[in-house]
Protein backbone atom coordinates (compact mmCIF):
# COMPACT_ATOMS: atom_id res chain seq x y z
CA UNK A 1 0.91 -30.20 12.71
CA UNK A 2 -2.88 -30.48 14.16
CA UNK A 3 -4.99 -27.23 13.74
CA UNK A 4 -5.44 -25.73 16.76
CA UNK A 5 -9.02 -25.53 18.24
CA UNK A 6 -11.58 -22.13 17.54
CA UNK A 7 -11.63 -19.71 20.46
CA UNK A 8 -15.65 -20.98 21.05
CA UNK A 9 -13.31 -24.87 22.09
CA UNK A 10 -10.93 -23.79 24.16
CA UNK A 11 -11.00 -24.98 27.84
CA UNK A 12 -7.97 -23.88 28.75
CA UNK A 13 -4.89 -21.49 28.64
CA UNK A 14 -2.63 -23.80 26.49
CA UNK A 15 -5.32 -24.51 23.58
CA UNK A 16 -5.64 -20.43 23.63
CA UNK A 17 -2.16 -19.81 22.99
CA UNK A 18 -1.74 -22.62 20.86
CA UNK A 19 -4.99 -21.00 18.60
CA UNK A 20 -2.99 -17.34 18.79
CA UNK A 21 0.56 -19.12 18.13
CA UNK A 22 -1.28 -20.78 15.23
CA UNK A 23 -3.19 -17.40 14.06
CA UNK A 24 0.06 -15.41 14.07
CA UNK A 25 1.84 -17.78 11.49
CA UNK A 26 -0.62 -17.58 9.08
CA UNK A 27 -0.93 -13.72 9.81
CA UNK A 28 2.96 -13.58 8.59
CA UNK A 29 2.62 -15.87 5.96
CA UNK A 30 -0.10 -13.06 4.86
CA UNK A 31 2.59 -10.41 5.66
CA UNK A 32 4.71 -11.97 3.28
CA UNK A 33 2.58 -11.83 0.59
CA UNK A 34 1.33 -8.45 1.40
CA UNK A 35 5.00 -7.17 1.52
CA UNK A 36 5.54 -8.86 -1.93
CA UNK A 37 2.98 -6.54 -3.44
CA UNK A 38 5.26 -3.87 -1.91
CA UNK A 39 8.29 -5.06 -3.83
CA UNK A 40 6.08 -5.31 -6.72
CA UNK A 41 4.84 -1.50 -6.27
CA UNK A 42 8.28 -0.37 -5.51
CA UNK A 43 8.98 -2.25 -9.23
CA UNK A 44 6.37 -0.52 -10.66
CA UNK A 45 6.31 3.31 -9.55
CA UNK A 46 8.34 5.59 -11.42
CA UNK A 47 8.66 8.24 -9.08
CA UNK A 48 9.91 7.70 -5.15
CA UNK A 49 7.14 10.05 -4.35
CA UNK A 50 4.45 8.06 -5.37
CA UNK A 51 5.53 5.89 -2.90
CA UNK A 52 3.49 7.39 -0.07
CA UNK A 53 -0.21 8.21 -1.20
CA UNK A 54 -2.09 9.52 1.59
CA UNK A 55 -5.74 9.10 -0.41
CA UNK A 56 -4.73 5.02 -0.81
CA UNK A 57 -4.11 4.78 2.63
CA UNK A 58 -6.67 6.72 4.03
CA UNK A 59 -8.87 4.42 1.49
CA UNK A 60 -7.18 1.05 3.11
CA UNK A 61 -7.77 2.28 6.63
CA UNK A 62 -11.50 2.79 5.66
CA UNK A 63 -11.84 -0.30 4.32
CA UNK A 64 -10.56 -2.19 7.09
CA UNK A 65 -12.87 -0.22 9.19
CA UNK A 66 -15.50 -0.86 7.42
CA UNK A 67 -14.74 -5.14 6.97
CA UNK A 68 -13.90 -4.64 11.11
CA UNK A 69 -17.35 -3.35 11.92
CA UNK A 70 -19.53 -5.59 9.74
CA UNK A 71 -17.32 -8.70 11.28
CA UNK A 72 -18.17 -7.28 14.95
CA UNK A 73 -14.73 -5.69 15.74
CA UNK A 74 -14.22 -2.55 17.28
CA UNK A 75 -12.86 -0.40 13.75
CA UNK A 76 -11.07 1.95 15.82
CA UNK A 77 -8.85 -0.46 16.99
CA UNK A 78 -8.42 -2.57 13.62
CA UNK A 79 -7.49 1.23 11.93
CA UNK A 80 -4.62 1.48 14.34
CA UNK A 81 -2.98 -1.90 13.51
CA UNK A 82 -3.90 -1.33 10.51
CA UNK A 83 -2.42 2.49 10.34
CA UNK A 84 1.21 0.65 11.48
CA UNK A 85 0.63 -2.03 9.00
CA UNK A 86 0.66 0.36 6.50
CA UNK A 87 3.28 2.93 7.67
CA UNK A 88 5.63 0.16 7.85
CA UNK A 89 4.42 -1.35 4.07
CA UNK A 90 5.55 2.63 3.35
CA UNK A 91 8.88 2.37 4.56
CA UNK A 92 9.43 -1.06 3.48
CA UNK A 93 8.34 -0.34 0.03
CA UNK A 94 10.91 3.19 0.24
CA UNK A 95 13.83 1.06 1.17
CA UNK A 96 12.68 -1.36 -1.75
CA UNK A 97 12.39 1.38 -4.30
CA UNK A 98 15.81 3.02 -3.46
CA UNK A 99 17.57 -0.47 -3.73
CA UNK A 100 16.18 -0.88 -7.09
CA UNK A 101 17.01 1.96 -8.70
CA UNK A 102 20.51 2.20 -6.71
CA UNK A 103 21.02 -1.02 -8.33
CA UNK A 104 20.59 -0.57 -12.04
């Protein structure tokens, strides 16, 4: 598979979608490994409540704000994915938890 072209090369429609079709594969290959550090926190918490931790998340969604704005992104915007992103992580990693300890 060729690498796609940077946004700054593109001439035309089909180069831009094959850049975002390109982008969005390596975005879930990074969900992936994001969601295994769910499994891995599910592993590791002892208690089901400690599963949702409002501080953390408030502390991810600042960061991301924070990287967003110094990259030139609106960090309004990049919170909201990024507020889903993490909600979901939260129910992923719930589901997770109760598996594991349903299981042994």
């Amino acid at each position: 598979m060729t690498s796609a072209k940077l946004p700054e090369q593109c001439e035309t429609m089909t180069e831009v979608r094959a850049g975002v079709d390109q982008v969005d594969r390596e975005l879930v290959a990074l969900l992936v490994r994001r969601f295994g550090y769910m499994d891995a926190a599910a592993r590791i918490k002892a208690e089901r409540t400690a599963v949702r931790d409002e501080a953390r998340k408030a502390e991810v969604l600042d960061n991301v704000g924070r990287e967003a704005a110094a990259a030139g992104l609106e960090p309004d915007r990049v919170r909201a994915v990024w507020n889903e992103l993490v909600e979901q992580s939260i129910a992923y990693e719930t589901v997770r938890w109760d598996r594991l300890r349903a299981a042994g």
